[in-house]
C-alpha atoms as a PDB file:
ATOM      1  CA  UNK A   1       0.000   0.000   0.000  1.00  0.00           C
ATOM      2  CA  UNK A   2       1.284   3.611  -0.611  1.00  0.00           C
ATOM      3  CA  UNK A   3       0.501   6.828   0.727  1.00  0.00           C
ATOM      4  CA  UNK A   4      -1.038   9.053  -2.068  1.00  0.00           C
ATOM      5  CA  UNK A   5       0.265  12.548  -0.849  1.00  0.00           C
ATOM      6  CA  UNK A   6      -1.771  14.159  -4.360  1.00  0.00           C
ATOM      7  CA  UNK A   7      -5.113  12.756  -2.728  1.00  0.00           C
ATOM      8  CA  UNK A   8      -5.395  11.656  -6.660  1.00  0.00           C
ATOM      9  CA  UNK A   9      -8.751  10.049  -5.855  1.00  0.00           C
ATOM     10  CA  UNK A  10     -10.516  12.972  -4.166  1.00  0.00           C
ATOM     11  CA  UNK A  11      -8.847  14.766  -7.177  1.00  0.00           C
ATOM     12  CA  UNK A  12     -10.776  12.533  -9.727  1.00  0.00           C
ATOM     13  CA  UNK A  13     -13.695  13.123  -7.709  1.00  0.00           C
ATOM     14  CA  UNK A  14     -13.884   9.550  -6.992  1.00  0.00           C
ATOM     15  CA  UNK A  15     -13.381   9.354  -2.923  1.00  0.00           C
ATOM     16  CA  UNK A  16     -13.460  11.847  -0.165  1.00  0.00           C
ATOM     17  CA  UNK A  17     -11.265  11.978   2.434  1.00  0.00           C
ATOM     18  CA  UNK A  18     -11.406  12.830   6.274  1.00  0.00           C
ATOM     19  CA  UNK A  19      -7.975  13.829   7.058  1.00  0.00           C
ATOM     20  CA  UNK A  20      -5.867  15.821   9.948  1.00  0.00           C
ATOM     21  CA  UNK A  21      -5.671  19.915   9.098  1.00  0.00           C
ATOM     22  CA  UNK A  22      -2.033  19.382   8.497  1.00  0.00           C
ATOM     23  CA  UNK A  23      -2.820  17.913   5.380  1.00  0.00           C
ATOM     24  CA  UNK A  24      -3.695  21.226   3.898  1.00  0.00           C
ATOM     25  CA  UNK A  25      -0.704  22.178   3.760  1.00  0.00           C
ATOM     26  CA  UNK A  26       0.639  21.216   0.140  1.00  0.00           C
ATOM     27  CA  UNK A  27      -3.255  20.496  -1.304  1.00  0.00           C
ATOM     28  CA  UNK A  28      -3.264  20.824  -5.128  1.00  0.00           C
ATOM     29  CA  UNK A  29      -4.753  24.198  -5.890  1.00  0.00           C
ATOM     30  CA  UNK A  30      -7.787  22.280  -7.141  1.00  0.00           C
ATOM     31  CA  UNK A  31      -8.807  21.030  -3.647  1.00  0.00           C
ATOM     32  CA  UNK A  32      -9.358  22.714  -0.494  1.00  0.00           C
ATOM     33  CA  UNK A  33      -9.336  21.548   3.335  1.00  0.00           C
ATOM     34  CA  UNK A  34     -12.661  22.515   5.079  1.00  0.00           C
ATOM     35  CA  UNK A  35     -12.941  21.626   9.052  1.00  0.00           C
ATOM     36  CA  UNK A  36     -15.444  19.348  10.380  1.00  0.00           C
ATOM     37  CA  UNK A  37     -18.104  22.255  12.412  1.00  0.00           C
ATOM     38  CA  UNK A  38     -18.531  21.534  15.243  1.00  0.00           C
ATOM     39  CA  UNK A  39     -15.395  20.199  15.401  1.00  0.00           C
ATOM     40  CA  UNK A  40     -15.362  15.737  15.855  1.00  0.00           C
ATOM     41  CA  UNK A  41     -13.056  14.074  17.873  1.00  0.00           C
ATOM     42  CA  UNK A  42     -12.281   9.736  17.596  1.00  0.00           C
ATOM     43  CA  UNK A  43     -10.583   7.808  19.626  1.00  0.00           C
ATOM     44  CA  UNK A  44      -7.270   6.261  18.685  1.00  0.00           C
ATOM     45  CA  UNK A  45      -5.540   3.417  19.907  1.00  0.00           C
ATOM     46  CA  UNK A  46      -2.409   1.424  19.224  1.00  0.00           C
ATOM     47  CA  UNK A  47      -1.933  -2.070  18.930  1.00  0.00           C
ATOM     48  CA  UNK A  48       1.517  -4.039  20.143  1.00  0.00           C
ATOM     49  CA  UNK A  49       2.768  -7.268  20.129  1.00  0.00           C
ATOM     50  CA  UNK A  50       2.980  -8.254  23.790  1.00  0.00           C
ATOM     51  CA  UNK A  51       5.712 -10.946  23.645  1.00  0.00           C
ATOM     52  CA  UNK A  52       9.284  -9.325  22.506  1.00  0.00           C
ATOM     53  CA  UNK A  53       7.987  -6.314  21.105  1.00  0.00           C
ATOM     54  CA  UNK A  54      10.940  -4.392  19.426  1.00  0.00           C
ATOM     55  CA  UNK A  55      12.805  -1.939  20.870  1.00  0.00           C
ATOM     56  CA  UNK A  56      11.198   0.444  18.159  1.00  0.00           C
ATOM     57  CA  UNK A  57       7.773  -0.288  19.536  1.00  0.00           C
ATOM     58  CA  UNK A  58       8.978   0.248  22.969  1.00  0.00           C
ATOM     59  CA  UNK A  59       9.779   3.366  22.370  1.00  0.00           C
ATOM     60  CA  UNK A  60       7.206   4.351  20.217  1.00  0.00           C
ATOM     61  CA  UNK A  61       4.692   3.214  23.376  1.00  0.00           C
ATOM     62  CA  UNK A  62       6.499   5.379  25.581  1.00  0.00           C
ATOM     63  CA  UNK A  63       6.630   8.605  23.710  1.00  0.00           C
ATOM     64  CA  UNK A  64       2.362   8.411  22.452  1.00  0.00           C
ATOM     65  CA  UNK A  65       1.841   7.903  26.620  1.00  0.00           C
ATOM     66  CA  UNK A  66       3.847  11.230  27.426  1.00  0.00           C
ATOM     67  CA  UNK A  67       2.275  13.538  24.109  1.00  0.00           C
ATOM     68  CA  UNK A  68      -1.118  11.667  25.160  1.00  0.00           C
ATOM     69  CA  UNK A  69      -0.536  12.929  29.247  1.00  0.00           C
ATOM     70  CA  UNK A  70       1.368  16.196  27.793  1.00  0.00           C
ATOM     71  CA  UNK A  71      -2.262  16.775  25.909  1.00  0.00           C
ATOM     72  CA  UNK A  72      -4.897  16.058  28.109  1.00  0.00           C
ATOM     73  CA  UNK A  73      -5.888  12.802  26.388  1.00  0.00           C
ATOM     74  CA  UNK A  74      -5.567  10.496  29.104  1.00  0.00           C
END
């Protein structure tokens, strides 16, 4: 699977897309990025390995508990 940074599909006018703001920045001049009013929050999760996760993973854990705590999320 790749990432389709052009939004091509949307482009074709064959998908939308519900996306994070920062993907406005660098949106073909044919599309435009209009917020969600009133504004929608999901929840997001992340799933591990429990036996011998990598060291990547570890750290990976660690750092979405402290931006989660730094942000109010949990």
């Amino acid at each position: 699977m790749s990432f389709d940074v052009a939004q091509t599909p949307v482009l074709q006018g064959d998908a939308v897309a519900i996306v994070g703001e920062s993907s406005a920045a660098g949106l073909s001049g044919e599309l435009r990025w209009l917020p969600v009013e009133p504004a929608a929050t999901l929840d997001i999760g992340l799933l591990a390995r429990r036996d011998n996760p990598s060291p990547a993973v570890d750290r990976l854990l660690e750092a979405a508990g402290h931006v989660a705590d730094a942000l109010g999320w949990v």
